[in-house]
Protein backbone atom coordinates (compact mmCIF):
# COMPACT_ATOMS: atom_id res chain seq x y z
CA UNK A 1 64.86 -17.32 -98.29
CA UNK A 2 62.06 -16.57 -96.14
CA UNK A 3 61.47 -20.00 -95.00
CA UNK A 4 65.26 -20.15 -94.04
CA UNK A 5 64.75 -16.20 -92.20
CA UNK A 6 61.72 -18.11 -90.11
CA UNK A 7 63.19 -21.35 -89.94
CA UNK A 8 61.02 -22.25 -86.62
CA UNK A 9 62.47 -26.07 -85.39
CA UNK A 10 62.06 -26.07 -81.86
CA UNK A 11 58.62 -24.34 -82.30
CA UNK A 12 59.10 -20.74 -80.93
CA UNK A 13 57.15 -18.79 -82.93
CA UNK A 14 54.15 -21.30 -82.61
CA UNK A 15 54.66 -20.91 -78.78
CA UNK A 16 54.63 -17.01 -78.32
CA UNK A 17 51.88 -16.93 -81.03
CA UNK A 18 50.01 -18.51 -78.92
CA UNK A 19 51.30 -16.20 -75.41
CA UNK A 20 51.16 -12.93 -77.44
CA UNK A 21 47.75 -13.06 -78.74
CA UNK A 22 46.20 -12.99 -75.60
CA UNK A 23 48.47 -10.21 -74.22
CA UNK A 24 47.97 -8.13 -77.51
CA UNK A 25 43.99 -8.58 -76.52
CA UNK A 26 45.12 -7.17 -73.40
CA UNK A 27 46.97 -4.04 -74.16
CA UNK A 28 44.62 -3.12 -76.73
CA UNK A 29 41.92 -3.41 -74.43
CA UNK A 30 43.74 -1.22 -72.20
CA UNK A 31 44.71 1.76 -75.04
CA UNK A 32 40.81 1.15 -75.56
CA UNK A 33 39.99 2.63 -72.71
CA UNK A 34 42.62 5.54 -72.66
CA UNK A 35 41.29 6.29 -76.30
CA UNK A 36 37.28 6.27 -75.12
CA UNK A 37 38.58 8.35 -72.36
CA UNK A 38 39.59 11.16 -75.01
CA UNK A 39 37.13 10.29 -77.49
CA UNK A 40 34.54 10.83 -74.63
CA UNK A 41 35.74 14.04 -73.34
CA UNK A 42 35.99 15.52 -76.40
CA UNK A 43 32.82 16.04 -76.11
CA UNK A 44 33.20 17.48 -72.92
CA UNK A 45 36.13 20.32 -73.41
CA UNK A 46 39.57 20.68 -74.32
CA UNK A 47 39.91 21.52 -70.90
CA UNK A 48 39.33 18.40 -69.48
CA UNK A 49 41.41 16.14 -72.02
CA UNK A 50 44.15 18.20 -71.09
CA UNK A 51 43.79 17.55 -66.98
CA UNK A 52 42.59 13.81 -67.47
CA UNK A 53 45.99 13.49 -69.39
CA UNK A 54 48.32 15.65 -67.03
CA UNK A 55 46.83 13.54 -64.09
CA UNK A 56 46.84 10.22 -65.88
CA UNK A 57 51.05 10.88 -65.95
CA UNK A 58 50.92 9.71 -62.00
CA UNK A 59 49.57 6.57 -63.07
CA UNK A 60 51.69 6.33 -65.56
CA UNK A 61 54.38 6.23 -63.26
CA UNK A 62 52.57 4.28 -60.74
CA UNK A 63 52.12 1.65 -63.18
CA UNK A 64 55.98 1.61 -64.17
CA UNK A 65 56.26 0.82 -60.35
CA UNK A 66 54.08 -1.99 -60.58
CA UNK A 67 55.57 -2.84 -63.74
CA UNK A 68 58.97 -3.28 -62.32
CA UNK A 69 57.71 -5.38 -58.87
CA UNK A 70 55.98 -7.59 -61.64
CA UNK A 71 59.33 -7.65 -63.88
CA UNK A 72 61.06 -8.91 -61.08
CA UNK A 73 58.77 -11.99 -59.87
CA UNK A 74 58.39 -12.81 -63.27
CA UNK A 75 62.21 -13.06 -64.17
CA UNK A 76 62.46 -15.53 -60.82
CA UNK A 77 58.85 -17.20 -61.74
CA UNK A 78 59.27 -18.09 -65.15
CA UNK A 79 62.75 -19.81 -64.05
CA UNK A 80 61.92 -21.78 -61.45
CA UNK A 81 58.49 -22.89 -63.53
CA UNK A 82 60.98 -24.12 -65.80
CA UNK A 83 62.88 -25.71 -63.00
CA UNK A 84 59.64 -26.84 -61.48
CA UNK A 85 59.90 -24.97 -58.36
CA UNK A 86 56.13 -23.74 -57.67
CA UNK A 87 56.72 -22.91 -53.72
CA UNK A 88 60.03 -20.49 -54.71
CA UNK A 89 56.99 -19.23 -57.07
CA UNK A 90 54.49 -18.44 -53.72
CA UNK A 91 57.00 -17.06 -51.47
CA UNK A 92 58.33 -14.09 -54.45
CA UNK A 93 54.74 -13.60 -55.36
CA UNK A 94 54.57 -12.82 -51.20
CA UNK A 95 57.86 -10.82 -51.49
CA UNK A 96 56.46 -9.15 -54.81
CA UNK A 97 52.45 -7.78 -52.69
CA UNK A 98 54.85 -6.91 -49.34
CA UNK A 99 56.87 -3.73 -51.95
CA UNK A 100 53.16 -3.59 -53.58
CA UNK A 101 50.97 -2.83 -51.09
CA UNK A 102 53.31 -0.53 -49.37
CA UNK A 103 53.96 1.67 -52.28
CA UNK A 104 50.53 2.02 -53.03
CA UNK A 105 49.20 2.73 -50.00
CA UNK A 106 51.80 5.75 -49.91
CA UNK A 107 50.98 6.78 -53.56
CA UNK A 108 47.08 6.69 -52.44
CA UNK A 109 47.71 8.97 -49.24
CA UNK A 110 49.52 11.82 -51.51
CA UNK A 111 47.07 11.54 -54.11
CA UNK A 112 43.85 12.12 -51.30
CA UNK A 113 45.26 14.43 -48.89
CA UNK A 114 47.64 16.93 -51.48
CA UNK A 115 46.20 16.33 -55.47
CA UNK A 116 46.25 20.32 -56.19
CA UNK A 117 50.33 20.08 -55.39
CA UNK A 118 50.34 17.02 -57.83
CA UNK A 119 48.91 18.67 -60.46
CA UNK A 120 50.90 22.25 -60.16
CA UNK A 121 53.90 19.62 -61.22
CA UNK A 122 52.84 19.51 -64.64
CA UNK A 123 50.61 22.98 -65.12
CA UNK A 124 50.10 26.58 -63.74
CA UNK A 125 46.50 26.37 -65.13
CA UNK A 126 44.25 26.92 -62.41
CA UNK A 127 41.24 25.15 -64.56
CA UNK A 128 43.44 22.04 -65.30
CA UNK A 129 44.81 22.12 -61.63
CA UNK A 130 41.15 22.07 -59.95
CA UNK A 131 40.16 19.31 -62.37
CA UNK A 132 42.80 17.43 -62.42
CA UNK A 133 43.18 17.64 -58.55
CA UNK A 134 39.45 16.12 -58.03
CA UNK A 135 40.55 13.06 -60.32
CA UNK A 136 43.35 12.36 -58.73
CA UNK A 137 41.53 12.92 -55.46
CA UNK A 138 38.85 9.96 -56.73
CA UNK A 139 41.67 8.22 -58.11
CA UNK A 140 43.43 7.81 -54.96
CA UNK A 141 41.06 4.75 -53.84
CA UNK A 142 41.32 2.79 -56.84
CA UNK A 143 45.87 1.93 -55.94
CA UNK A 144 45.59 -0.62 -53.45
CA UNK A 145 43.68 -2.62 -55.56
CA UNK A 146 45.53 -2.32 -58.38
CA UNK A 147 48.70 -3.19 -56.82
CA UNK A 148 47.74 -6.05 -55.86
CA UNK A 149 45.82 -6.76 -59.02
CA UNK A 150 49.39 -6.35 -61.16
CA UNK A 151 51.40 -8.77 -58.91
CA UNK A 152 48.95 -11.70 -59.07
CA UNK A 153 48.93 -11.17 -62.83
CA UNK A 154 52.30 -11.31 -63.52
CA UNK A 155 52.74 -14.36 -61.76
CA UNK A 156 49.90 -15.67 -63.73
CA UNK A 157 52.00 -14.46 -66.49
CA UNK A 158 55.12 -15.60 -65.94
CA UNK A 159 53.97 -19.10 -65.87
CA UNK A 160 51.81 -18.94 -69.63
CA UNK A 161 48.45 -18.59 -68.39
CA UNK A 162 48.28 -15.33 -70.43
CA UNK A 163 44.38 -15.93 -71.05
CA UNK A 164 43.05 -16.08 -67.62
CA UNK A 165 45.08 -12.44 -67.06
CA UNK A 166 43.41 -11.30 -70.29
CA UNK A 167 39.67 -12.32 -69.39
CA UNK A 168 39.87 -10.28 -66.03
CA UNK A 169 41.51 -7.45 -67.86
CA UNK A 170 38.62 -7.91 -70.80
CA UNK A 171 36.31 -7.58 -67.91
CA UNK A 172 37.65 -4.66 -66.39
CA UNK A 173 38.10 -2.82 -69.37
CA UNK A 174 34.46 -3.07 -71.06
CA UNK A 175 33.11 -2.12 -67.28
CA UNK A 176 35.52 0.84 -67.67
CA UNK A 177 34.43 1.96 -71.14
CA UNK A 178 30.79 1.32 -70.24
CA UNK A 179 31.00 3.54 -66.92
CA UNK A 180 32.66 6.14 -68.60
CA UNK A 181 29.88 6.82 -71.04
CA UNK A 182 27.31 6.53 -68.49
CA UNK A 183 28.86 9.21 -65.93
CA UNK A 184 30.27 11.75 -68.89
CA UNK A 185 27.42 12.04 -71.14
CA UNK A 186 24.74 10.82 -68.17
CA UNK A 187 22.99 7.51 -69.44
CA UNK A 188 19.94 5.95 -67.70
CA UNK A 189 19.84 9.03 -65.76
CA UNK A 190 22.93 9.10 -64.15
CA UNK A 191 24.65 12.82 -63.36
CA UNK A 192 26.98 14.15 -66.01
CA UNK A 193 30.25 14.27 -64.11
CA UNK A 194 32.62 14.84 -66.69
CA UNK A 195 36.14 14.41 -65.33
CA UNK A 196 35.10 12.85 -62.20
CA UNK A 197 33.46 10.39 -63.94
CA UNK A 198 36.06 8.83 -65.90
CA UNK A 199 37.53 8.81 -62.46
CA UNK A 200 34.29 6.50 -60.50
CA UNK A 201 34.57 4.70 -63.75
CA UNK A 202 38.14 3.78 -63.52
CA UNK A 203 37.45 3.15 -59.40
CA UNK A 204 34.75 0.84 -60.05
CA UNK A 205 36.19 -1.40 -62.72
CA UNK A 206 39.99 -1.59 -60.88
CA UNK A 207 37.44 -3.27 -57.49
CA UNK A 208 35.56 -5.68 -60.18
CA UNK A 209 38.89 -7.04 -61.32
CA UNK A 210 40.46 -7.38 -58.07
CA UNK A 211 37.82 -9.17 -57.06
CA UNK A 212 37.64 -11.48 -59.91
CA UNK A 213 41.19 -12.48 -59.03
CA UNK A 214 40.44 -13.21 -55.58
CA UNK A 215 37.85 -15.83 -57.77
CA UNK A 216 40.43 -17.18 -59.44
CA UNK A 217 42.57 -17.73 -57.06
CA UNK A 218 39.60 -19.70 -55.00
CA UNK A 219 39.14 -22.06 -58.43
CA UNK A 220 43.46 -22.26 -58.75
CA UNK A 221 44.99 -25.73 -57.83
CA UNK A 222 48.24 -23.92 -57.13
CA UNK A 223 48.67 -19.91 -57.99
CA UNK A 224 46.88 -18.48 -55.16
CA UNK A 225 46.26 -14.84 -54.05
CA UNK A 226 46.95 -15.77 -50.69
CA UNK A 227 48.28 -12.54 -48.63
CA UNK A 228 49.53 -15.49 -46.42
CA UNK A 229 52.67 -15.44 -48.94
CA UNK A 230 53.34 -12.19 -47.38
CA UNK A 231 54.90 -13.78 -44.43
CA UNK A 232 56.70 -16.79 -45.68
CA UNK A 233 60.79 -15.77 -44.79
CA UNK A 234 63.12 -16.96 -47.20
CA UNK A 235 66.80 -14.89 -47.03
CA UNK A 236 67.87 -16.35 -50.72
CA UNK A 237 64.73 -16.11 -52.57
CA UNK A 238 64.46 -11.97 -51.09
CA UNK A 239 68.12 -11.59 -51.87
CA UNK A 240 67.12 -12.15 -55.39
CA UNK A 241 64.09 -10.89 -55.46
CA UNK A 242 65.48 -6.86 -54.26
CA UNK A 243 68.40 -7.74 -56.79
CA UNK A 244 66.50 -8.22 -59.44
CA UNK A 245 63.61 -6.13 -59.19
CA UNK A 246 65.27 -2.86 -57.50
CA UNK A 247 67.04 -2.07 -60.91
CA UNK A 248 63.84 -3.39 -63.12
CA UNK A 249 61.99 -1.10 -60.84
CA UNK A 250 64.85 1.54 -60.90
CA UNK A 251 64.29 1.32 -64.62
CA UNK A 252 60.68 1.17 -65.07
CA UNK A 253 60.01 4.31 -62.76
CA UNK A 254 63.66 6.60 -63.84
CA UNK A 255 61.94 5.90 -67.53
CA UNK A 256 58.31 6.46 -66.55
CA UNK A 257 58.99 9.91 -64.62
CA UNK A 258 61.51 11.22 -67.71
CA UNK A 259 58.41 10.48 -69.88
CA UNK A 260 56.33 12.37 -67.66
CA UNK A 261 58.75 15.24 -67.61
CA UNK A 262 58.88 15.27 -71.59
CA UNK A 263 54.69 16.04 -70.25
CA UNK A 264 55.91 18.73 -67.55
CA UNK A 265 57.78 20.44 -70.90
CA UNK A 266 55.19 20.09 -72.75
CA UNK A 267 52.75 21.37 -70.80
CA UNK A 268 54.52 24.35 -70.42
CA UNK A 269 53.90 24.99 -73.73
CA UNK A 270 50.44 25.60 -73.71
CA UNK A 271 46.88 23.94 -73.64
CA UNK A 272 47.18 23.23 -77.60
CA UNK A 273 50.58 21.28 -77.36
CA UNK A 274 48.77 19.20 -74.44
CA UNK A 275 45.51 17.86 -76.01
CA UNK A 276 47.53 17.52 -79.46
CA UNK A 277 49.85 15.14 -77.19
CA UNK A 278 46.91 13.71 -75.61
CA UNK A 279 45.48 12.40 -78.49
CA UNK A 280 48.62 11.05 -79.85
CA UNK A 281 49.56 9.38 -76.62
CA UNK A 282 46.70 7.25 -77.51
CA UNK A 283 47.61 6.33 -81.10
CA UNK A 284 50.74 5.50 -79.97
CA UNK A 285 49.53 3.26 -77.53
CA UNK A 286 48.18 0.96 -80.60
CA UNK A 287 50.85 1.14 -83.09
CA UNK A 288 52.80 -0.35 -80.07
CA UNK A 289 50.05 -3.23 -78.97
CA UNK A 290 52.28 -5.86 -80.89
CA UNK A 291 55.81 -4.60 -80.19
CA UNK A 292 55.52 -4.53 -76.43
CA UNK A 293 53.33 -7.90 -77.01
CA UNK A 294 56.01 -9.82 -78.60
CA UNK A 295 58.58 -8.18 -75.75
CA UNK A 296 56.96 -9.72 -72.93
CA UNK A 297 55.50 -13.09 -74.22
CA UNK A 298 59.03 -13.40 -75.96
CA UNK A 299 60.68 -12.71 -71.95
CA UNK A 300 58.29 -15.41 -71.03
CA UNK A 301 59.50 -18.46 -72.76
CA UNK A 302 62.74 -17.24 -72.87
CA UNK A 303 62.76 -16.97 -68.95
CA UNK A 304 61.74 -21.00 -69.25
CA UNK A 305 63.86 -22.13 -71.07
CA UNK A 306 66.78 -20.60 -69.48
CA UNK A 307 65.59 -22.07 -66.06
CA UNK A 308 65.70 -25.35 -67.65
CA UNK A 309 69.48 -24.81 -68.31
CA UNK A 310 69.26 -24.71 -72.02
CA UNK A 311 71.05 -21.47 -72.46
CA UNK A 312 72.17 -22.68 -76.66
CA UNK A 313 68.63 -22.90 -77.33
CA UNK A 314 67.63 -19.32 -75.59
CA UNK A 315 70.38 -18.12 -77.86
CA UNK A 316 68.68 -18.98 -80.63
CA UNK A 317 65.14 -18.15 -79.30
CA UNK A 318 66.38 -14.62 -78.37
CA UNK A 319 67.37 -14.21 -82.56
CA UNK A 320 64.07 -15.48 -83.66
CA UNK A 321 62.17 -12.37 -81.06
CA UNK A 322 64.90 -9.69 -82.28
CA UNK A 323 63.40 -10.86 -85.91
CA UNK A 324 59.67 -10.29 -84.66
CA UNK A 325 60.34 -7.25 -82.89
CA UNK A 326 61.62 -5.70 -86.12
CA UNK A 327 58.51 -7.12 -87.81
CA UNK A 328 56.09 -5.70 -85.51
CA UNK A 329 58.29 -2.52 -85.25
CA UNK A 330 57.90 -1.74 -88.86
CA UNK A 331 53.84 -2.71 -88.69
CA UNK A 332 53.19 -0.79 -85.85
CA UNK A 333 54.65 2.44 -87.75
CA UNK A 334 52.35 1.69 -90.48
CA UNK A 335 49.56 1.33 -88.82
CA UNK A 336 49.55 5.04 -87.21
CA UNK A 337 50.09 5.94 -90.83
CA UNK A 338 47.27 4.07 -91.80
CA UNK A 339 44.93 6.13 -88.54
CA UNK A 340 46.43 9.29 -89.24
CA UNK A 341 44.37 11.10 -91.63
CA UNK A 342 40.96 9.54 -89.24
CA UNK A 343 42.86 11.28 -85.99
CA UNK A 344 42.78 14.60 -87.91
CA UNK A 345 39.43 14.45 -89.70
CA UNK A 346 37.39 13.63 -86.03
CA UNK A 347 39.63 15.42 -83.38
CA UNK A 348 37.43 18.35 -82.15
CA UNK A 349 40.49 21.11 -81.65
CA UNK A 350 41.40 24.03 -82.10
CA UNK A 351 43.42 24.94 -85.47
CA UNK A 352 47.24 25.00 -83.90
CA UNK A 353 46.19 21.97 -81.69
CA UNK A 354 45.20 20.14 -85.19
CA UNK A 355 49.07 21.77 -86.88
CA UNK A 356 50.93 19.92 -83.64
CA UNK A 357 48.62 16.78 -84.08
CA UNK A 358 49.52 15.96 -87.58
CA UNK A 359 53.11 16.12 -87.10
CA UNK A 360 53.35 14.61 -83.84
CA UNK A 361 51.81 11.43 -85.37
CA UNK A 362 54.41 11.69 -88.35
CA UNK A 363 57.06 11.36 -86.18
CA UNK A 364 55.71 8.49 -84.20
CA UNK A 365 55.34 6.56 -87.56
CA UNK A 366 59.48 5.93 -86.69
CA UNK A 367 59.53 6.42 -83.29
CA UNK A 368 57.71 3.13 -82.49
CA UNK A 369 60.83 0.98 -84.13
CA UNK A 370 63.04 2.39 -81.54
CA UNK A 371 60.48 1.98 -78.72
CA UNK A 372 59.93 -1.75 -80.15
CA UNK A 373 63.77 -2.75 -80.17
CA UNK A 374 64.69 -1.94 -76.89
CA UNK A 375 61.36 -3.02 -74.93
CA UNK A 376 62.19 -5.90 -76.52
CA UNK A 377 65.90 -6.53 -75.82
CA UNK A 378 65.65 -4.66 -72.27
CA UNK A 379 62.34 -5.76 -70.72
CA UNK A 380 62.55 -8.97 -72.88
CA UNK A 381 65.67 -10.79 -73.46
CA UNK A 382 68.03 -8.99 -70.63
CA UNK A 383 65.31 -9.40 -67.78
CA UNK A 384 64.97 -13.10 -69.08
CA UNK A 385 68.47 -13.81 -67.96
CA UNK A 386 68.09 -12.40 -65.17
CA UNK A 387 69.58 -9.35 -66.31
CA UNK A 388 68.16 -6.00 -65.05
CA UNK A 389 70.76 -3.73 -64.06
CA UNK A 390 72.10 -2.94 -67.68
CA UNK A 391 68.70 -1.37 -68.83
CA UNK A 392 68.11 0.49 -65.44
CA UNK A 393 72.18 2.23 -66.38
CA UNK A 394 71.61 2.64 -69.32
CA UNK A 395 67.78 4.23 -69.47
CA UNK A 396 69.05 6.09 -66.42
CA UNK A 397 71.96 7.64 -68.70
CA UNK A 398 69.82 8.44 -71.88
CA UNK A 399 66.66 9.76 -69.89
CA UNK A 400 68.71 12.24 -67.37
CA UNK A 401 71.52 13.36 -69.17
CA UNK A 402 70.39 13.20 -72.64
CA UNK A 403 66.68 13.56 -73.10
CA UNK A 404 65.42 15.65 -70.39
CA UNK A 405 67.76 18.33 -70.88
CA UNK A 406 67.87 18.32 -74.18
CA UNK A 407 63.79 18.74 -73.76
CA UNK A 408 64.65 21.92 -71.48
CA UNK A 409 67.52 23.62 -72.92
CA UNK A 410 65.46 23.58 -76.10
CA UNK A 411 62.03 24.68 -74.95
CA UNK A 412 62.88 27.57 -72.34
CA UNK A 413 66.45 28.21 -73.00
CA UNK A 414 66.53 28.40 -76.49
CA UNK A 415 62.59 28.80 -76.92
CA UNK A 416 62.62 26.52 -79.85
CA UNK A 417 58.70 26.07 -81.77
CA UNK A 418 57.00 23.16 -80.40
CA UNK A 419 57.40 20.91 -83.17
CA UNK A 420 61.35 21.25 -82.87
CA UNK A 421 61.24 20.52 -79.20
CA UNK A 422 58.74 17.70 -79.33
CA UNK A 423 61.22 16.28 -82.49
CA UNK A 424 64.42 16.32 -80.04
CA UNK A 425 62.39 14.51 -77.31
CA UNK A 426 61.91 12.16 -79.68
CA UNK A 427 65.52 11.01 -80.34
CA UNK A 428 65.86 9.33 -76.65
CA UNK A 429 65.12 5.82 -77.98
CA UNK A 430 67.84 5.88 -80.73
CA UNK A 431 70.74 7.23 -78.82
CA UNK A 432 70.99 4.05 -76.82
CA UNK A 433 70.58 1.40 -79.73
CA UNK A 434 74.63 1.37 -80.30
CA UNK A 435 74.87 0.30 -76.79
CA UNK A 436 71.55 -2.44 -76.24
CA UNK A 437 72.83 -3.91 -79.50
CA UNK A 438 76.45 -4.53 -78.37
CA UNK A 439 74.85 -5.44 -74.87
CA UNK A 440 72.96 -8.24 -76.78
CA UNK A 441 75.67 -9.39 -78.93
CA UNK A 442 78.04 -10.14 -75.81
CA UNK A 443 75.73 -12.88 -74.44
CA UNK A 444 76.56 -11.25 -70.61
CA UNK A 445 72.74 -11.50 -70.16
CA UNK A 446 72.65 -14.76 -70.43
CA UNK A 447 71.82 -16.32 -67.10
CA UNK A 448 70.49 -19.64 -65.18
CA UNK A 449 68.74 -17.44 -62.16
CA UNK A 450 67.46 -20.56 -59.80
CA UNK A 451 68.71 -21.62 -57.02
CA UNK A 452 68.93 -25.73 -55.62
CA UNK A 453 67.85 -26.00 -51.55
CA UNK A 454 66.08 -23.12 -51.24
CA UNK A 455 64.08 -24.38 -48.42
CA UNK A 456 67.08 -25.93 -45.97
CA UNK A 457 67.17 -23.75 -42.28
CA UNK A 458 69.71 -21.51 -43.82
CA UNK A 459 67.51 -20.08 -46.51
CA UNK A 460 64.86 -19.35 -44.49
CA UNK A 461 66.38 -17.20 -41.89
């Protein structure tokens, strides 16, 4: 029976083995670093845990922008790899740093000219505002590069060469890690800067990496970072490009800012809900390493095989990743389990901080199998058949007019306890499974992308 449940013929599960242990390297590389930042300042003060993670939301949502700009050059990339189309592949990854470098360069300018505004967002205290606001202030540098860091990766993604994007990242991350511990606790006599030095630490590893993909690109035989892509006009290819990505962006940032609001609430709440959340953004992070892992290499092939027109066999593929996802779902549930009773014996807070803590991570034990099974379906399988718009309705829906004020009626209308409030935000992920699940059974994601004569006069007006 479970040879029949895994039945692998056309070798799918040997192929996103081999994409999703690289990108599993990759993301736990990068809740590495979010972790040393809180293990770190622990050390430091409850204080600055709390503004690191408050200020850390804008990148959050930042990095759902870039997320979405990548999702949609990698649902066009990975089809016209399969359909053997590498110049459609230069001119979106040109389409993909023209909405990059834009965006950032906007996102940079608020961040250096009006941080204390930023931060009053989330809290009305004044320490967390002035620390917070000299982060973000630091921070502020560090966007243009990683803009155009994210697109030249998910290119590199979209067309398997997973390991080369997890090298850089391995790179970036261990100069993170290391440059945190030498400006917070002040090794080989440099200053201790505390919060501003997880921010020069972040700064200087986000230049090392661009930079290293700039090397890449020089040692590439055909994905270049060449801002010459910028320029190259194609009406079709753009057409797509703004109709795909616009709603994967739409989606990425409507769910990235209702998760930072679910902060905003939160943080309203008091100091001890914040670092209790801080700590268990972070273990959350891991027991969702494989999930999101398996989503993306699993949109990957899929993406390939549909632009090679065999839409029977990325029926079958898509079955074989719902089957994973539930796997790596139940695992990743588990494993916080497992860290649970480490989290509480080693976080330094204070006794009400430590009450939230332990059941905050209880709940995410089952709150990870919802996350898993619609990354999966809605950043995986729909965006791999070209099909973005559902999951931008959809999260739209559930995020706005479910979870957020459900979050606000309950925490300063009906002054619920934490616990119950944080428990309600915690729903959002299972009140849209009845709908993903029919969305997936009707097959309407199922799309050949690509376009023949791309490159006649008419296209490229």
């Amino acid at each position: 029976m479970k040879k029949k449940f895994f039945a692998d013929e056309t070798g799918f599960y040997r192929q996103i083995f081999k994409l999703v242990l690289p990108i599993v390297i990759q993301n736990l590389l990068s809740a590495a670093v979010s972790s040393a930042d809180i293990v770190m300042l622990n050390y430091v003060g409850q204080s600055s845990i709390s503004a690191v993670s408050l200020a850390s939301q804008y990148a959050n949502i930042l990095f759902m922008v870039y997320y979405g700009l990548g999702t949609g050059a990698t649902m066009l990339c990975a089809q016209y790899f399969g359909k053997g189309d590498m110049h459609a592949i230069e001119v979106v990854e040109g389409i993909a740093l023209r909405f990059s470098i834009v965006i950032s360069l906007a996102f940079a300018s608020v961040a250096l000219l009006i941080p204390e505004l930023m931060m009053k967002v989330f809290t009305n205290d004044q320490e967390l505002i002035v620390l917070g606001a000299s982060y973000l202030r630091f921070m502020s540098i560090t966007y243009l590069c990683w803009g155009i860091t994210e697109v030249y990766l998910s290119v590199l993604r979209s067309i398997g060469r997973v390991t080369v994007s997890m090298a850089l990242n391995i790179l970036a991350f261990s100069l993170n890690i290391l440059l945190n511990a030498v400006f917070i606790f002040g090794l080989f006599g440099a200053p201790k800067l505390g919060v501003m030095g997880v921010a020069i630490a972040t700064a200087a590893s986000r230049i090392v990496e661009l930079a290293c993909c700039f090397l890449v690109s020089f040692f590439s035989k055909d994905i270049k970072l060449n801002f010459r892509f910028m320029f190259i006009r194609n009406k079709l290819l753009f057409q797509d490009f703004v109709k795909l990505s616009l709603p994967a962006l739409g989606n990425d940032v409507s769910w990235g800012v209702a998760f930072s609001t679910y902060s905003i609430i939160i943080g309203h709440l008091g100091s001890d809900a914040v670092a209790a959340n801080s700590f268990v953004i972070v273990v959350r992070n891991f027991g969702t390493i494989l999930c999101f892992g398996i989503a993306s290499a699993g949109g990957i092939l899929l993406g390939k095989v549909i632009g090679e027109n065999r839409l029977e066999a990325a029926k079958e593929d898509a079955k074989k990743l719902m089957k994973l996802t539930i796997l790596s779902g139940a695992l990743g549930g588990l494993l916080i389990l497992a860290v649970t009773p480490f989290v509480l014996r080693y976080a330094t807070l204070s006794e009400t901080a430590m009450h939230y803590l332990k059941y905050m991570l209880l709940i995410n034990t089952y709150y990870v199998m919802g996350a898993a099974v619609n990354t999966t379906l809605i950043a995986g399988v729909f965006r791999a058949g070209g099909d973005s718009r559902f999951g931008f309705v959809c999260d739209t829906i559930d995020m706005w007019c479910y979870a957020v004020p459900l979050g606000f009626i309950a925490a300063f209308v009906f002054k619920l306890p934490v616990m119950w409030v944080y428990f309600l935000l915690c729903t959002d992920e299972f009140v849209k499974w009845p709908w993903i699940l029919k969305h997936y059974r009707s097959e309407k994601w199922l799309n050949n992308i690509t376009r023949d004569n791309l490159f006649e006069e008419k296209a490229l007006q």
